[in-house]
PDB file of N, CA and C in Angstrom:
ATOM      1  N   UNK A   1     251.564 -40.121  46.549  1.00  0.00           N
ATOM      2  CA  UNK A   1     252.855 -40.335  47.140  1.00  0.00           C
ATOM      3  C   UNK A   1     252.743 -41.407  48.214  1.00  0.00           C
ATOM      4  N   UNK A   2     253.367 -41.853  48.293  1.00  0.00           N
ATOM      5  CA  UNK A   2     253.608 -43.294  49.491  1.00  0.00           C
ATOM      6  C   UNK A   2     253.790 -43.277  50.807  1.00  0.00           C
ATOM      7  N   UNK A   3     253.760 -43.729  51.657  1.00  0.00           N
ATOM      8  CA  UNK A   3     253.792 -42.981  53.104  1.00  0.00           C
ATOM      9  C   UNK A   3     254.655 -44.698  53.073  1.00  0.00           C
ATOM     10  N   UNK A   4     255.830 -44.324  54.033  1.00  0.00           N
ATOM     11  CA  UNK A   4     256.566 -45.293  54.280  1.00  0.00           C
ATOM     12  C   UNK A   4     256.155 -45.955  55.417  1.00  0.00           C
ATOM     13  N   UNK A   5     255.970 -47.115  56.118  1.00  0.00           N
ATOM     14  CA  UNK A   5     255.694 -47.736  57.595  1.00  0.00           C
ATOM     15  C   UNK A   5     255.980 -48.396  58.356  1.00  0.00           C
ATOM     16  N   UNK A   6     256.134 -49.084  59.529  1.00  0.00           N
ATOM     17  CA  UNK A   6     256.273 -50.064  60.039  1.00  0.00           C
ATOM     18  C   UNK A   6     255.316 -50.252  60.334  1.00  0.00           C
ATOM     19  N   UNK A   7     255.369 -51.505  60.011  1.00  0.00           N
ATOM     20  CA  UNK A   7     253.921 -52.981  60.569  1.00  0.00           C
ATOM     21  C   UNK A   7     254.323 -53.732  61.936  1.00  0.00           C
ATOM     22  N   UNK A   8     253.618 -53.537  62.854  1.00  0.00           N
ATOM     23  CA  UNK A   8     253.900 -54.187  63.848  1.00  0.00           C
ATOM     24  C   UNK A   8     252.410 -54.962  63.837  1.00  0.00           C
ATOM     25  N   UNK A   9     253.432 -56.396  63.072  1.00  0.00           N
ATOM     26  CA  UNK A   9     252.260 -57.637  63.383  1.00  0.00           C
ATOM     27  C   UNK A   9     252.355 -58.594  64.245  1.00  0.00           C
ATOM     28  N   UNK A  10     250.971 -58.921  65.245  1.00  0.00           N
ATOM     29  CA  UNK A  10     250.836 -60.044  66.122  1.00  0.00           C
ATOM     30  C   UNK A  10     251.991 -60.771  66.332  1.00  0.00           C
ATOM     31  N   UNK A  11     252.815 -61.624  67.093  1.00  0.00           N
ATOM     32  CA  UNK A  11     253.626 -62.592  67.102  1.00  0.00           C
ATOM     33  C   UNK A  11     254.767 -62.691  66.024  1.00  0.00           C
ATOM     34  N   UNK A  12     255.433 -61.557  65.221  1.00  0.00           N
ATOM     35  CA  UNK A  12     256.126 -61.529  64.357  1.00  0.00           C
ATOM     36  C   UNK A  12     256.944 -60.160  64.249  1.00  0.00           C
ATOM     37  N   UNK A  13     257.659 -60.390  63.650  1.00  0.00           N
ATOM     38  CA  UNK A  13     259.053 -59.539  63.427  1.00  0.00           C
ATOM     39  C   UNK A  13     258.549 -58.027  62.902  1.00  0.00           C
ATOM     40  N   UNK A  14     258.767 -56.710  62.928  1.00  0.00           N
ATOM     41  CA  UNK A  14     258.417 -55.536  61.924  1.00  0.00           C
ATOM     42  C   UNK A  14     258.464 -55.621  61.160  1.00  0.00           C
ATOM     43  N   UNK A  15     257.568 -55.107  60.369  1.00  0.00           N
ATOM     44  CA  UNK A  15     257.851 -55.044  58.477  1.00  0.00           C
ATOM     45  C   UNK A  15     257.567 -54.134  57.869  1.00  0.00           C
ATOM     46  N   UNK A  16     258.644 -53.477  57.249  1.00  0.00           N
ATOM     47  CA  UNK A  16     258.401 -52.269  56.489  1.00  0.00           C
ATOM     48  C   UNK A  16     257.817 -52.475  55.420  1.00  0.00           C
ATOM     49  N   UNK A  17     257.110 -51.199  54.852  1.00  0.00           N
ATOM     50  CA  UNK A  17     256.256 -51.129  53.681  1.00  0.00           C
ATOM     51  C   UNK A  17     255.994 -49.887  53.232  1.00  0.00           C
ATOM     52  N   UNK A  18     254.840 -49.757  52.226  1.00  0.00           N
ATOM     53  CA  UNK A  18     254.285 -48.324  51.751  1.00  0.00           C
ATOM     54  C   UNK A  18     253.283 -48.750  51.445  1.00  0.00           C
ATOM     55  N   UNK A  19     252.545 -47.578  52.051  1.00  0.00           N
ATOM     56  CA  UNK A  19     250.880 -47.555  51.771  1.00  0.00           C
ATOM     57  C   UNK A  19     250.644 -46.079  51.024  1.00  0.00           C
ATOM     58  N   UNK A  20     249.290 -46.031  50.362  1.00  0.00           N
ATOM     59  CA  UNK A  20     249.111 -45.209  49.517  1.00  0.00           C
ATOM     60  C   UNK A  20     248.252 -44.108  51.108  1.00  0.00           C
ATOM     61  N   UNK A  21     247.746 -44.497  51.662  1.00  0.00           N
ATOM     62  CA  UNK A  21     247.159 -43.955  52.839  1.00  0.00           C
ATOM     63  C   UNK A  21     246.850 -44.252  54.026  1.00  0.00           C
ATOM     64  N   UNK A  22     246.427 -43.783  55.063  1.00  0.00           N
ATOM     65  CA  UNK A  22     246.689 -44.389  56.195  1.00  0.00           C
ATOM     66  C   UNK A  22     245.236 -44.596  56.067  1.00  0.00           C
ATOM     67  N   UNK A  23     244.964 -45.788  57.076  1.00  0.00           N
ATOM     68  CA  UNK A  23     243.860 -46.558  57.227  1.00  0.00           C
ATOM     69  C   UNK A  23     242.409 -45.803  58.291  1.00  0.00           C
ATOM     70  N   UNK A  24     241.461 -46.138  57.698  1.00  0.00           N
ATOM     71  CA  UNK A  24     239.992 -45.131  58.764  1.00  0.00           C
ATOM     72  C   UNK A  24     240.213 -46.028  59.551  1.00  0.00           C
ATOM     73  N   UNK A  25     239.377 -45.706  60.800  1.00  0.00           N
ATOM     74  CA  UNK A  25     238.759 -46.243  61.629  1.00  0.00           C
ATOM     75  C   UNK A  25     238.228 -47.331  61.463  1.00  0.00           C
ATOM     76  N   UNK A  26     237.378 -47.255  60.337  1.00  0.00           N
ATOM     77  CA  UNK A  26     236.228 -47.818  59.686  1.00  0.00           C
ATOM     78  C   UNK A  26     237.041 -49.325  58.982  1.00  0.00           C
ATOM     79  N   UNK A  27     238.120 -49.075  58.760  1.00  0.00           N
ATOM     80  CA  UNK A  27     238.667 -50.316  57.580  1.00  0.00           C
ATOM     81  C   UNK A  27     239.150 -51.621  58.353  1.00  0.00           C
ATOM     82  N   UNK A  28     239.114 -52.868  57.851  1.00  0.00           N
ATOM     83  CA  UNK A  28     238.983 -53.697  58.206  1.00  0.00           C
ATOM     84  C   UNK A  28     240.466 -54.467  57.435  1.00  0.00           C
ATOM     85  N   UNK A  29     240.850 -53.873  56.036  1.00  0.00           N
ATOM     86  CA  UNK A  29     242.073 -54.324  55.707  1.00  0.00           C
ATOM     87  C   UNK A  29     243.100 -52.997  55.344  1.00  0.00           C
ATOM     88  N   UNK A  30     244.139 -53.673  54.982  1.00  0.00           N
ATOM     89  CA  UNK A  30     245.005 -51.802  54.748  1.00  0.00           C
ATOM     90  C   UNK A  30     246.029 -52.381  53.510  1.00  0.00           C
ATOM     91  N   UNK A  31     246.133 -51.832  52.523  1.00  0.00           N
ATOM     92  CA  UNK A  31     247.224 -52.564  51.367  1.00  0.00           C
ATOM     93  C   UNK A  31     248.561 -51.837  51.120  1.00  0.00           C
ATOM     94  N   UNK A  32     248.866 -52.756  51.117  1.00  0.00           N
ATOM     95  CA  UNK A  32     250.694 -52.168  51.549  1.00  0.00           C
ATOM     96  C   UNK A  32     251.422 -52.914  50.219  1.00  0.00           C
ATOM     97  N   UNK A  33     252.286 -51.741  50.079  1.00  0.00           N
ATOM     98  CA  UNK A  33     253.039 -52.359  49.044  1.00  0.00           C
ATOM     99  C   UNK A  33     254.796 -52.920  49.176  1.00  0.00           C
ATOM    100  N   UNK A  34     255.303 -53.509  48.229  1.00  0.00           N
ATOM    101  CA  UNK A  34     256.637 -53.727  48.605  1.00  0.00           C
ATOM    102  C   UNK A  34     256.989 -54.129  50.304  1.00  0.00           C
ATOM    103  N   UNK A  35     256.389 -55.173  50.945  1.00  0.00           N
ATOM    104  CA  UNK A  35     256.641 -55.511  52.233  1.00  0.00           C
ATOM    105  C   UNK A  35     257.808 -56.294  52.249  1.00  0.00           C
ATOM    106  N   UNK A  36     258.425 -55.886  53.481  1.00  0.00           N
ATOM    107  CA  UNK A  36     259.665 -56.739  53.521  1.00  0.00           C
ATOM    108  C   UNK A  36     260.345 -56.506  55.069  1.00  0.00           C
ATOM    109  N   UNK A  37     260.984 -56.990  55.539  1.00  0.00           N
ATOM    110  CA  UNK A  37     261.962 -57.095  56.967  1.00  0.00           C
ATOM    111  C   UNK A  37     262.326 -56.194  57.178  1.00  0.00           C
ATOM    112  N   UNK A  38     263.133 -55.442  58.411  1.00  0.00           N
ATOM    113  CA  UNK A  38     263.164 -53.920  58.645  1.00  0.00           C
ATOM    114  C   UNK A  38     265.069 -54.232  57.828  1.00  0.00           C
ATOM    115  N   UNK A  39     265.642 -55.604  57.716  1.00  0.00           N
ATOM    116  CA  UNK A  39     266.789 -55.825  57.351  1.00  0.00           C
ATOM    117  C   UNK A  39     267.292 -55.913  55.569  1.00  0.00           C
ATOM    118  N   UNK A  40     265.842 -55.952  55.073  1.00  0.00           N
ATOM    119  CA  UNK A  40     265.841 -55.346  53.184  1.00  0.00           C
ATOM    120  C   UNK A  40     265.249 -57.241  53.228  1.00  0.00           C
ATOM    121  N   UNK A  41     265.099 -58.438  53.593  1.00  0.00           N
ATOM    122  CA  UNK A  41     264.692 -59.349  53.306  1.00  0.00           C
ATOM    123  C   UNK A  41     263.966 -59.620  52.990  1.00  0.00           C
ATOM    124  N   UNK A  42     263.590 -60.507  52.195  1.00  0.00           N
ATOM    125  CA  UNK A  42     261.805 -61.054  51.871  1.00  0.00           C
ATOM    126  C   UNK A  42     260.908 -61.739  52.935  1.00  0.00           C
ATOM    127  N   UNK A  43     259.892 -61.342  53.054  1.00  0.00           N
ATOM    128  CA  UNK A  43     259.053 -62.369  53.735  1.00  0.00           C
ATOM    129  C   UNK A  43     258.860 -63.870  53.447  1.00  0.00           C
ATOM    130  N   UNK A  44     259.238 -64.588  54.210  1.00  0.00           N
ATOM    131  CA  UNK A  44     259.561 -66.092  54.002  1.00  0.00           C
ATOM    132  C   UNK A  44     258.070 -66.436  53.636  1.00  0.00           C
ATOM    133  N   UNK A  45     257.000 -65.804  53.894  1.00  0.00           N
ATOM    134  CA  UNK A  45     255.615 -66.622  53.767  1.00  0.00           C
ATOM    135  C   UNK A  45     254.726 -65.827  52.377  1.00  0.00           C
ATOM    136  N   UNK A  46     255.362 -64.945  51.790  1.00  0.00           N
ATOM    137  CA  UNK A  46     255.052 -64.228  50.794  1.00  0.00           C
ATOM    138  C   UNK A  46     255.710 -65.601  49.242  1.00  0.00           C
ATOM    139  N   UNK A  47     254.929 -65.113  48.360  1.00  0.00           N
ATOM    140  CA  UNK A  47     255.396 -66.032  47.376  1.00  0.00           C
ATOM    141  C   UNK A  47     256.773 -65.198  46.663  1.00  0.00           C
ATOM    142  N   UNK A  48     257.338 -65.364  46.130  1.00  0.00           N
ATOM    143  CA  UNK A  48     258.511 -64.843  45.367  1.00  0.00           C
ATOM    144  C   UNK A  48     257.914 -63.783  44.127  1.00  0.00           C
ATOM    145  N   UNK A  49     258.317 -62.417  44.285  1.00  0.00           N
ATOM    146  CA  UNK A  49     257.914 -61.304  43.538  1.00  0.00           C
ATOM    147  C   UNK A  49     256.730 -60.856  43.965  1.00  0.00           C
ATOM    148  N   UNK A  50     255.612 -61.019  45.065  1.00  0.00           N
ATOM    149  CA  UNK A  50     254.588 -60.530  45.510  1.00  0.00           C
ATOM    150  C   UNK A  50     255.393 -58.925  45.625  1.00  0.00           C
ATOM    151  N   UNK A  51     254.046 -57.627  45.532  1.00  0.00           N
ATOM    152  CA  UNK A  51     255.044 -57.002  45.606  1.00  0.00           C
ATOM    153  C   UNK A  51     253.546 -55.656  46.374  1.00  0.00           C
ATOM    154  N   UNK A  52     252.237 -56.484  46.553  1.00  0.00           N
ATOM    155  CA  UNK A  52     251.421 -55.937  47.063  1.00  0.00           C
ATOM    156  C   UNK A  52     250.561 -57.049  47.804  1.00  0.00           C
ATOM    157  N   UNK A  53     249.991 -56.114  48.979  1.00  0.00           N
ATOM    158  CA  UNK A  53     249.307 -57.387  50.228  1.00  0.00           C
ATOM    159  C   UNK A  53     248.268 -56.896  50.609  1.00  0.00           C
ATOM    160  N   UNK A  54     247.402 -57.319  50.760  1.00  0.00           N
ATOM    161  CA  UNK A  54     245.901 -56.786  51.601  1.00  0.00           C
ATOM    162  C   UNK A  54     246.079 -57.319  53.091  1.00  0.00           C
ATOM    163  N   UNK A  55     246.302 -56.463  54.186  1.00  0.00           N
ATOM    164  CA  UNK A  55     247.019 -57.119  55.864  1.00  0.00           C
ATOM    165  C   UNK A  55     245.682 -56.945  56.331  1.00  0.00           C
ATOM    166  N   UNK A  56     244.757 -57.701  57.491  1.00  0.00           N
ATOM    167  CA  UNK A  56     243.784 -57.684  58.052  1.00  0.00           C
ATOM    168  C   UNK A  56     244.461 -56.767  58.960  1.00  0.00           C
ATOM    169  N   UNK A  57     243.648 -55.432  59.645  1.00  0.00           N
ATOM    170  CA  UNK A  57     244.226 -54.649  60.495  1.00  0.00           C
ATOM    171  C   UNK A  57     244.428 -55.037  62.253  1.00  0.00           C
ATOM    172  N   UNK A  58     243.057 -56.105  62.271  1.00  0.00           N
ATOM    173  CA  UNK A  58     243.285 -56.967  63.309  1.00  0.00           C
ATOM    174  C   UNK A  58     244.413 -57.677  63.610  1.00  0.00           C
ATOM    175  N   UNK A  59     245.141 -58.140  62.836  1.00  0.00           N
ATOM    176  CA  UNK A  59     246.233 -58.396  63.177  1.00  0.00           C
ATOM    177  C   UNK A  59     247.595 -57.556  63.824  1.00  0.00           C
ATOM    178  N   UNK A  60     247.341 -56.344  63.581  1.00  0.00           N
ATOM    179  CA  UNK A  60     248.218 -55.389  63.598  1.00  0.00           C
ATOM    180  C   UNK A  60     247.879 -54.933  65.531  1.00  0.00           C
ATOM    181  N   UNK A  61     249.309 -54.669  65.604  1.00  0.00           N
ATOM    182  CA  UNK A  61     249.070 -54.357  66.945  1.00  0.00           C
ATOM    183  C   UNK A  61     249.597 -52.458  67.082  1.00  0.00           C
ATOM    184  N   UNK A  62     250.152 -51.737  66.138  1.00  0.00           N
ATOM    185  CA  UNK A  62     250.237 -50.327  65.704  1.00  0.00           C
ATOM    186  C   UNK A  62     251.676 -50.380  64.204  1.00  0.00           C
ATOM    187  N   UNK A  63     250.921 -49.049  63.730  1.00  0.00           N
ATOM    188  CA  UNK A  63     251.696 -48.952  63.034  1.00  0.00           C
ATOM    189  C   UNK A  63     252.602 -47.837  63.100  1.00  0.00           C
ATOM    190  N   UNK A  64     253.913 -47.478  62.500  1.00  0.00           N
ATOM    191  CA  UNK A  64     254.974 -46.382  62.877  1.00  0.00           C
ATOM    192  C   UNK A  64     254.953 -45.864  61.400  1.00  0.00           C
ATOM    193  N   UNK A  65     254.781 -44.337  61.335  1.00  0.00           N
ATOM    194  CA  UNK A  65     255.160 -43.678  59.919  1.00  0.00           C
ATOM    195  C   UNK A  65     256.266 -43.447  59.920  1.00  0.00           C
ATOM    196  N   UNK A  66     257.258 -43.660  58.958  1.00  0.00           N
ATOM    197  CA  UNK A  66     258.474 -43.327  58.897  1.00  0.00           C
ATOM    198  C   UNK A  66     258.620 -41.826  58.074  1.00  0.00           C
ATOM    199  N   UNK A  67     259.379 -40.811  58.622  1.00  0.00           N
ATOM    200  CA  UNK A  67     259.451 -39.740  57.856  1.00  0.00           C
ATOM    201  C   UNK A  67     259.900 -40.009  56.974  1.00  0.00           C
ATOM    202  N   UNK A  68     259.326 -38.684  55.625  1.00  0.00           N
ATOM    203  CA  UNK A  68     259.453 -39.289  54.526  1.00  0.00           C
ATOM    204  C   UNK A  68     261.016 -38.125  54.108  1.00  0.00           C
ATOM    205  N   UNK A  69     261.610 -38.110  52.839  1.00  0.00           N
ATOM    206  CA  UNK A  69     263.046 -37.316  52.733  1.00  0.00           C
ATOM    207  C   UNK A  69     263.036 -36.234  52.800  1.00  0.00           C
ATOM    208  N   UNK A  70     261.602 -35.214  52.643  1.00  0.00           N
ATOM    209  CA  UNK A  70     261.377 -33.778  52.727  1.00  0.00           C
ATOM    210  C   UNK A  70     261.530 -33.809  54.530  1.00  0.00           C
ATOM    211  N   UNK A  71     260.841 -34.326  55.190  1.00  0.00           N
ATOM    212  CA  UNK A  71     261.080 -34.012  56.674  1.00  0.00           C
ATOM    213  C   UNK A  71     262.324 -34.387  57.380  1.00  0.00           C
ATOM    214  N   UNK A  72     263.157 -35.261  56.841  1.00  0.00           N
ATOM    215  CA  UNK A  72     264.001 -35.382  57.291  1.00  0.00           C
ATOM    216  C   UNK A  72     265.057 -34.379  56.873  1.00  0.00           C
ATOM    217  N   UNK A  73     264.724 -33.626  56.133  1.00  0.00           N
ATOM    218  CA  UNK A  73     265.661 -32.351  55.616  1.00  0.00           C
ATOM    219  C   UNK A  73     265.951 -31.154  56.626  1.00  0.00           C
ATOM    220  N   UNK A  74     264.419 -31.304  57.827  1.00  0.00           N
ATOM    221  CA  UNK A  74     263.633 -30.146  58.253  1.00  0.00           C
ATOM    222  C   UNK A  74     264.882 -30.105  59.499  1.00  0.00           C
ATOM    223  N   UNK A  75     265.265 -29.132  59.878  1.00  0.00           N
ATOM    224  CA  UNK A  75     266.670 -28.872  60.804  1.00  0.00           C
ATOM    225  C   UNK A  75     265.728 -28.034  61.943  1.00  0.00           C
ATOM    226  N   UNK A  76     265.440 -28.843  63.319  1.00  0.00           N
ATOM    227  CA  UNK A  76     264.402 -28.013  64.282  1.00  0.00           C
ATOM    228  C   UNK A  76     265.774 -27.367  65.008  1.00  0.00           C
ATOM    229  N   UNK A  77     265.060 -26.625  65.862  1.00  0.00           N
ATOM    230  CA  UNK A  77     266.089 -25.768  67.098  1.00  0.00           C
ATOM    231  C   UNK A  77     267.279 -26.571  67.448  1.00  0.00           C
ATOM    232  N   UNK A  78     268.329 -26.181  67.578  1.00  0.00           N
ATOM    233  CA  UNK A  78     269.359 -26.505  68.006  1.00  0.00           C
ATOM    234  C   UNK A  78     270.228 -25.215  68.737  1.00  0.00           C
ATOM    235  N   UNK A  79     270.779 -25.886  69.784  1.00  0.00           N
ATOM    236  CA  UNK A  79     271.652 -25.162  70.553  1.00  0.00           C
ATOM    237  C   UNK A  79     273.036 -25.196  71.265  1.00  0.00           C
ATOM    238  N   UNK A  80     273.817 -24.185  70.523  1.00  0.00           N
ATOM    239  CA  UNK A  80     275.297 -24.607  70.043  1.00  0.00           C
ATOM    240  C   UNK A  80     275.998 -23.641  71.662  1.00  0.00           C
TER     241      UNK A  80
END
């Protein structure tokens, strides 16, 4: 299953994606699939139909998991 993300890269805009897993310690690249603008756009520096990327993690300054549709179902405490 896919874990949805934000990429927060060096000197550049967020970019959402999906990775098959989150990255060790140990890894040096992380492959993400379907990358694109947090606005549904293409990456201007991607070729046309790329639709998987190998990102050096060095570049990355953190990444954000986006909940996936089962957790967003999950209804915590509320008080009426």
């Amino acid at each position: 299953m896919a874990i949805e993300v934000i990429l927060h890269v060096l000197n550049q805009d967020p970019i959402i994606a999906e990775i098959d897993e989150l990255p060790q310690s140990n890894d040096q690249l992380i492959k993400v699939a379907n990358p694109r603008y947090r606005d549904g756009r293409d990456l201007h520096f991607l070729d046309h139909g790329v639709t998987t990327v190998y990102w050096p993690v060095n570049q990355l300054t953190f990444i954000e998991i986006r909940p996936s549709e089962d957790e967003e179902q999950i209804i915590g405490f509320v008080r009426e």
